[in-house]
C-alpha atoms as a PDB file:
ATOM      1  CA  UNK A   1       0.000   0.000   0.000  1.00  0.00           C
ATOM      2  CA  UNK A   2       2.748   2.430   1.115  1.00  0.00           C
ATOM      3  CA  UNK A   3       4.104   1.780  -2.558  1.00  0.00           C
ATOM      4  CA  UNK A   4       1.289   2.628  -4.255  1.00  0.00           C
ATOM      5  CA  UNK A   5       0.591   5.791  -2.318  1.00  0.00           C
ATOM      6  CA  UNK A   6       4.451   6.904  -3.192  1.00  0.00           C
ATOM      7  CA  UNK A   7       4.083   5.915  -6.967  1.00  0.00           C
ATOM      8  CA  UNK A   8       0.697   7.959  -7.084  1.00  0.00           C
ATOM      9  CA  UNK A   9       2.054  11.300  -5.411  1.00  0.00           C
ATOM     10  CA  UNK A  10       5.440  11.105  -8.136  1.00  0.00           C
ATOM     11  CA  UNK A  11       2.795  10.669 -10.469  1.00  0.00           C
ATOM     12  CA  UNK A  12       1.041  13.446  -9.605  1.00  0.00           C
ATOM     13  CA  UNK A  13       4.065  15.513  -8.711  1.00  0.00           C
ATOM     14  CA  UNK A  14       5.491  14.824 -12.591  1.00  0.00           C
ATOM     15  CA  UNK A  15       1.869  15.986 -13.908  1.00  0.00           C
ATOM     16  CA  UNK A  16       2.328  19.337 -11.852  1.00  0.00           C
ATOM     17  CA  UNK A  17       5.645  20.002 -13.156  1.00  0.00           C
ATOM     18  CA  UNK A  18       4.410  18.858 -16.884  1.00  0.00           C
ATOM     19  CA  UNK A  19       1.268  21.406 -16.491  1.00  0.00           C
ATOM     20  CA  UNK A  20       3.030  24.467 -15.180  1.00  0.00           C
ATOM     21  CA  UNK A  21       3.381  27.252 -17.361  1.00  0.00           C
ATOM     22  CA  UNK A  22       6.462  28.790 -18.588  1.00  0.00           C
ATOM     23  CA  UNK A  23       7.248  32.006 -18.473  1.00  0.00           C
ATOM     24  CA  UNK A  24       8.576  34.433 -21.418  1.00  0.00           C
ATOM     25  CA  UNK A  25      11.859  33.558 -22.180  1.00  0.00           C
ATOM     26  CA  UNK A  26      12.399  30.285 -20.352  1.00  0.00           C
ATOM     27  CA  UNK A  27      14.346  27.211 -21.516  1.00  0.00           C
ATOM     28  CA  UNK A  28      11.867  23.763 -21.624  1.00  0.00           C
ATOM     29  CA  UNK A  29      13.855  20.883 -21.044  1.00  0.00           C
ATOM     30  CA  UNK A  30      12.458  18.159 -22.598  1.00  0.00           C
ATOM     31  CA  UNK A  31      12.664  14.631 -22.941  1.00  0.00           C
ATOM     32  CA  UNK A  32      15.716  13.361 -24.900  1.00  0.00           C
ATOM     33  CA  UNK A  33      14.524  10.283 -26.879  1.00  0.00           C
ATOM     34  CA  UNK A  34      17.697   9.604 -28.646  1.00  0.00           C
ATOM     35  CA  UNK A  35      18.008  10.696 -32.286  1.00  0.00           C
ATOM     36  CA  UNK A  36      20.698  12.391 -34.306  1.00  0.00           C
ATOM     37  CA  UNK A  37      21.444  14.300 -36.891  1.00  0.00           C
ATOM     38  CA  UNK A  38      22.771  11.856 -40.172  1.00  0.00           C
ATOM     39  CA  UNK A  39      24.437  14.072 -43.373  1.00  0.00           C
ATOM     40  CA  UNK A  40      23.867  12.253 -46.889  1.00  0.00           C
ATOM     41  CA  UNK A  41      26.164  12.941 -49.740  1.00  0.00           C
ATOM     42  CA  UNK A  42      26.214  12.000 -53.453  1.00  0.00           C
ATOM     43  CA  UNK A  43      27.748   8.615 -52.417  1.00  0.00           C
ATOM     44  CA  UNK A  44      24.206   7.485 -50.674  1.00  0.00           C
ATOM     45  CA  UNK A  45      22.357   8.236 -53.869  1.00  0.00           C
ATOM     46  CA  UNK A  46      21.613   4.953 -56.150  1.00  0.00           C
ATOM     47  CA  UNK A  47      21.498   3.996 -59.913  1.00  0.00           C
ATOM     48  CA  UNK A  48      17.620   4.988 -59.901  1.00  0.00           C
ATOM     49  CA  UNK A  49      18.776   8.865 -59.038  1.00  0.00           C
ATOM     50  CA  UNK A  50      17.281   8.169 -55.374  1.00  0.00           C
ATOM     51  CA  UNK A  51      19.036   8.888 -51.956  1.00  0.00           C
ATOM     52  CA  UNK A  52      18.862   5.214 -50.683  1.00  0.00           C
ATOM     53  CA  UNK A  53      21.140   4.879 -47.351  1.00  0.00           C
ATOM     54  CA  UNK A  54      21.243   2.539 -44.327  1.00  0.00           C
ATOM     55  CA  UNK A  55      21.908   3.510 -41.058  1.00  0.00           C
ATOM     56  CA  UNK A  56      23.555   1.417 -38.481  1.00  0.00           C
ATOM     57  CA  UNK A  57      21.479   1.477 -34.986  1.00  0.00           C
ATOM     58  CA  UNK A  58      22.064  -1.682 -33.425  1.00  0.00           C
ATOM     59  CA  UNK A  59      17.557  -1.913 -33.016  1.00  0.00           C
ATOM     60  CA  UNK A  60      15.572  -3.944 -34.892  1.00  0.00           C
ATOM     61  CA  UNK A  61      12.718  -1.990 -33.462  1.00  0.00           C
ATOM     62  CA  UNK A  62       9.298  -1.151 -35.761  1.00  0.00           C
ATOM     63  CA  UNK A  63       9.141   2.712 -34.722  1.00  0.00           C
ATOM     64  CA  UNK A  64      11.527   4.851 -36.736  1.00  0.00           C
ATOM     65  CA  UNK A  65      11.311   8.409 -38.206  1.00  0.00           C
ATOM     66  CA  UNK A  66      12.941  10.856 -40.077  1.00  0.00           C
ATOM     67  CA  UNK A  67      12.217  14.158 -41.205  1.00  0.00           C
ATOM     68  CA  UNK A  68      14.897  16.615 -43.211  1.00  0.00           C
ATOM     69  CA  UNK A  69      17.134  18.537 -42.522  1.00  0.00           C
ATOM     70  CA  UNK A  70      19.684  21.291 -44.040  1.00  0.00           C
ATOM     71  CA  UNK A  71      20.481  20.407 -47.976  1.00  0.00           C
ATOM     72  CA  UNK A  72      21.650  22.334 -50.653  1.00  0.00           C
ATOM     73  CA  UNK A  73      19.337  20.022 -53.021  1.00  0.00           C
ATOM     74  CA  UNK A  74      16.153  21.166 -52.230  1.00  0.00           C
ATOM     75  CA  UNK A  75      15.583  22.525 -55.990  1.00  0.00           C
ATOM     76  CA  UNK A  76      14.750  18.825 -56.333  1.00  0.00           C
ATOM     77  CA  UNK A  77      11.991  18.891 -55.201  1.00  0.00           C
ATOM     78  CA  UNK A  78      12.786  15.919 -52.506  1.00  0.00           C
ATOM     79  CA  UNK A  79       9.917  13.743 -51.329  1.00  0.00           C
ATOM     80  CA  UNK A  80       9.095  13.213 -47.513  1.00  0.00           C
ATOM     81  CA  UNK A  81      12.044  10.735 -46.210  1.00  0.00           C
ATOM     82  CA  UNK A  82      10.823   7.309 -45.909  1.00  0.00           C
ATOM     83  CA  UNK A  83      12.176   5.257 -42.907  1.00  0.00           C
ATOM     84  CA  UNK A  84      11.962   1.303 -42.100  1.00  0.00           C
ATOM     85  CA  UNK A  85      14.103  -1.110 -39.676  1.00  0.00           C
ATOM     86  CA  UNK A  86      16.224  -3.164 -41.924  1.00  0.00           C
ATOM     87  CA  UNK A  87      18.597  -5.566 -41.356  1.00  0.00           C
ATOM     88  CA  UNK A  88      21.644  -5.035 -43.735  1.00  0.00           C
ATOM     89  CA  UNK A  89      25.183  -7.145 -43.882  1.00  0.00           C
ATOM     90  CA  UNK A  90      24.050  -8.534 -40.759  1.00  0.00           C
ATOM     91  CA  UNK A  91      23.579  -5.463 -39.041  1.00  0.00           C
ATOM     92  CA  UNK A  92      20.256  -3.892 -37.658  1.00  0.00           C
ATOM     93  CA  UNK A  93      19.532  -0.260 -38.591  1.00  0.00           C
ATOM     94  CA  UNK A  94      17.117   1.574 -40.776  1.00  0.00           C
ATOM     95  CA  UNK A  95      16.674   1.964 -44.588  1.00  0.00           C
ATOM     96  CA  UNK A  96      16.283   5.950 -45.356  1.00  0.00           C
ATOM     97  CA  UNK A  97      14.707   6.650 -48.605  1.00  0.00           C
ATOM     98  CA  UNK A  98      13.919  10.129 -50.145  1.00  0.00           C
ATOM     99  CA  UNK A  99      13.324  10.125 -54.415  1.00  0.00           C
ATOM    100  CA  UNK A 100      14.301  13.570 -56.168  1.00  0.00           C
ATOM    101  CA  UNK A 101      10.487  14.591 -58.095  1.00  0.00           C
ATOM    102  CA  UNK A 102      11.988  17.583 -59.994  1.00  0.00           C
ATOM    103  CA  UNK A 103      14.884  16.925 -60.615  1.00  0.00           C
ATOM    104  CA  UNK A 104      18.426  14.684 -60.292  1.00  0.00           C
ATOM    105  CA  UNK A 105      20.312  15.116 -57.187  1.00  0.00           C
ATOM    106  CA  UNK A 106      23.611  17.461 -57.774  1.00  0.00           C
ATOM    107  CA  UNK A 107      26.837  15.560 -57.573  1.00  0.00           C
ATOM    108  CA  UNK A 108      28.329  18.230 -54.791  1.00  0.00           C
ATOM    109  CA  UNK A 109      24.822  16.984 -52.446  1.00  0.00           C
ATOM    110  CA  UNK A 110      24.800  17.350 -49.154  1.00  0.00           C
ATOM    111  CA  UNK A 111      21.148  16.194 -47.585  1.00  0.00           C
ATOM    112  CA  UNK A 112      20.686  16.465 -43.199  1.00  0.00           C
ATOM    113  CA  UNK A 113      18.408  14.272 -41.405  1.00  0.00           C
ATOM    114  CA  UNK A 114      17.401  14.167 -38.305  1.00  0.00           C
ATOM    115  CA  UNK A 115      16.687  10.655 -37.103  1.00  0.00           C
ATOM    116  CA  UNK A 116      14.997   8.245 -34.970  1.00  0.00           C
ATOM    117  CA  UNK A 117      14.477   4.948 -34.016  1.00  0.00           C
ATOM    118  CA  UNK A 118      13.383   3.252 -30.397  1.00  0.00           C
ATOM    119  CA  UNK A 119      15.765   1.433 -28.940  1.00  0.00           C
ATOM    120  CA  UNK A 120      18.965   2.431 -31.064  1.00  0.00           C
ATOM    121  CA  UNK A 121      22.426   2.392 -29.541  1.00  0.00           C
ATOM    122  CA  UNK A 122      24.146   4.224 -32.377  1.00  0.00           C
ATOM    123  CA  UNK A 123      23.686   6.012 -35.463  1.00  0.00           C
ATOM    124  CA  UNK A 124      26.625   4.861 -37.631  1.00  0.00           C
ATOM    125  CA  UNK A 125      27.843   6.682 -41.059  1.00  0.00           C
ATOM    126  CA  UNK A 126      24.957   6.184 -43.782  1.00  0.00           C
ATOM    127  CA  UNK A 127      26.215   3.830 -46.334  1.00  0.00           C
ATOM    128  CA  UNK A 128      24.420   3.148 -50.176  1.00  0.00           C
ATOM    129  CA  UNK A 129      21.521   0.636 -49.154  1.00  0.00           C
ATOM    130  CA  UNK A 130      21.957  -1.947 -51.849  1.00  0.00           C
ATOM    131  CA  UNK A 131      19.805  -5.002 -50.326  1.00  0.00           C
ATOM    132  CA  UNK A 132      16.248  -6.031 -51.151  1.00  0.00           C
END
Protein backbone atom coordinates (compact mmCIF):
# COMPACT_ATOMS: atom_id res chain seq x y z
CA UNK A 1 0.00 0.00 0.00
CA UNK A 2 2.75 2.43 1.11
CA UNK A 3 4.10 1.78 -2.56
CA UNK A 4 1.29 2.63 -4.26
CA UNK A 5 0.59 5.79 -2.32
CA UNK A 6 4.45 6.90 -3.19
CA UNK A 7 4.08 5.92 -6.97
CA UNK A 8 0.70 7.96 -7.08
CA UNK A 9 2.05 11.30 -5.41
CA UNK A 10 5.44 11.11 -8.14
CA UNK A 11 2.79 10.67 -10.47
CA UNK A 12 1.04 13.45 -9.61
CA UNK A 13 4.07 15.51 -8.71
CA UNK A 14 5.49 14.82 -12.59
CA UNK A 15 1.87 15.99 -13.91
CA UNK A 16 2.33 19.34 -11.85
CA UNK A 17 5.64 20.00 -13.16
CA UNK A 18 4.41 18.86 -16.88
CA UNK A 19 1.27 21.41 -16.49
CA UNK A 20 3.03 24.47 -15.18
CA UNK A 21 3.38 27.25 -17.36
CA UNK A 22 6.46 28.79 -18.59
CA UNK A 23 7.25 32.01 -18.47
CA UNK A 24 8.58 34.43 -21.42
CA UNK A 25 11.86 33.56 -22.18
CA UNK A 26 12.40 30.28 -20.35
CA UNK A 27 14.35 27.21 -21.52
CA UNK A 28 11.87 23.76 -21.62
CA UNK A 29 13.85 20.88 -21.04
CA UNK A 30 12.46 18.16 -22.60
CA UNK A 31 12.66 14.63 -22.94
CA UNK A 32 15.72 13.36 -24.90
CA UNK A 33 14.52 10.28 -26.88
CA UNK A 34 17.70 9.60 -28.65
CA UNK A 35 18.01 10.70 -32.29
CA UNK A 36 20.70 12.39 -34.31
CA UNK A 37 21.44 14.30 -36.89
CA UNK A 38 22.77 11.86 -40.17
CA UNK A 39 24.44 14.07 -43.37
CA UNK A 40 23.87 12.25 -46.89
CA UNK A 41 26.16 12.94 -49.74
CA UNK A 42 26.21 12.00 -53.45
CA UNK A 43 27.75 8.62 -52.42
CA UNK A 44 24.21 7.48 -50.67
CA UNK A 45 22.36 8.24 -53.87
CA UNK A 46 21.61 4.95 -56.15
CA UNK A 47 21.50 4.00 -59.91
CA UNK A 48 17.62 4.99 -59.90
CA UNK A 49 18.78 8.86 -59.04
CA UNK A 50 17.28 8.17 -55.37
CA UNK A 51 19.04 8.89 -51.96
CA UNK A 52 18.86 5.21 -50.68
CA UNK A 53 21.14 4.88 -47.35
CA UNK A 54 21.24 2.54 -44.33
CA UNK A 55 21.91 3.51 -41.06
CA UNK A 56 23.55 1.42 -38.48
CA UNK A 57 21.48 1.48 -34.99
CA UNK A 58 22.06 -1.68 -33.42
CA UNK A 59 17.56 -1.91 -33.02
CA UNK A 60 15.57 -3.94 -34.89
CA UNK A 61 12.72 -1.99 -33.46
CA UNK A 62 9.30 -1.15 -35.76
CA UNK A 63 9.14 2.71 -34.72
CA UNK A 64 11.53 4.85 -36.74
CA UNK A 65 11.31 8.41 -38.21
CA UNK A 66 12.94 10.86 -40.08
CA UNK A 67 12.22 14.16 -41.21
CA UNK A 68 14.90 16.62 -43.21
CA UNK A 69 17.13 18.54 -42.52
CA UNK A 70 19.68 21.29 -44.04
CA UNK A 71 20.48 20.41 -47.98
CA UNK A 72 21.65 22.33 -50.65
CA UNK A 73 19.34 20.02 -53.02
CA UNK A 74 16.15 21.17 -52.23
CA UNK A 75 15.58 22.52 -55.99
CA UNK A 76 14.75 18.82 -56.33
CA UNK A 77 11.99 18.89 -55.20
CA UNK A 78 12.79 15.92 -52.51
CA UNK A 79 9.92 13.74 -51.33
CA UNK A 80 9.09 13.21 -47.51
CA UNK A 81 12.04 10.73 -46.21
CA UNK A 82 10.82 7.31 -45.91
CA UNK A 83 12.18 5.26 -42.91
CA UNK A 84 11.96 1.30 -42.10
CA UNK A 85 14.10 -1.11 -39.68
CA UNK A 86 16.22 -3.16 -41.92
CA UNK A 87 18.60 -5.57 -41.36
CA UNK A 88 21.64 -5.03 -43.74
CA UNK A 89 25.18 -7.15 -43.88
CA UNK A 90 24.05 -8.53 -40.76
CA UNK A 91 23.58 -5.46 -39.04
CA UNK A 92 20.26 -3.89 -37.66
CA UNK A 93 19.53 -0.26 -38.59
CA UNK A 94 17.12 1.57 -40.78
CA UNK A 95 16.67 1.96 -44.59
CA UNK A 96 16.28 5.95 -45.36
CA UNK A 97 14.71 6.65 -48.60
CA UNK A 98 13.92 10.13 -50.14
CA UNK A 99 13.32 10.12 -54.41
CA UNK A 100 14.30 13.57 -56.17
CA UNK A 101 10.49 14.59 -58.09
CA UNK A 102 11.99 17.58 -59.99
CA UNK A 103 14.88 16.92 -60.62
CA UNK A 104 18.43 14.68 -60.29
CA UNK A 105 20.31 15.12 -57.19
CA UNK A 106 23.61 17.46 -57.77
CA UNK A 107 26.84 15.56 -57.57
CA UNK A 108 28.33 18.23 -54.79
CA UNK A 109 24.82 16.98 -52.45
CA UNK A 110 24.80 17.35 -49.15
CA UNK A 111 21.15 16.19 -47.59
CA UNK A 112 20.69 16.47 -43.20
CA UNK A 113 18.41 14.27 -41.40
CA UNK A 114 17.40 14.17 -38.31
CA UNK A 115 16.69 10.66 -37.10
CA UNK A 116 15.00 8.25 -34.97
CA UNK A 117 14.48 4.95 -34.02
CA UNK A 118 13.38 3.25 -30.40
CA UNK A 119 15.76 1.43 -28.94
CA UNK A 120 18.96 2.43 -31.06
CA UNK A 121 22.43 2.39 -29.54
CA UNK A 122 24.15 4.22 -32.38
CA UNK A 123 23.69 6.01 -35.46
CA UNK A 124 26.63 4.86 -37.63
CA UNK A 125 27.84 6.68 -41.06
CA UNK A 126 24.96 6.18 -43.78
CA UNK A 127 26.22 3.83 -46.33
CA UNK A 128 24.42 3.15 -50.18
CA UNK A 129 21.52 0.64 -49.15
CA UNK A 130 21.96 -1.95 -51.85
CA UNK A 131 19.81 -5.00 -50.33
CA UNK A 132 16.25 -6.03 -51.15
Amino acid sequence: MCLLKSLAVSGLLFLAIALTPVAAGQTIVGIPIGAAEVTFDFSDVNASGNLDAFVRTDSASNICLVTLGESNAFFVGPSPAICVPRTFQGQKGVRIIVIPYFASFPSDLTLSVTVYQRDSRRYGTPVLYTGP
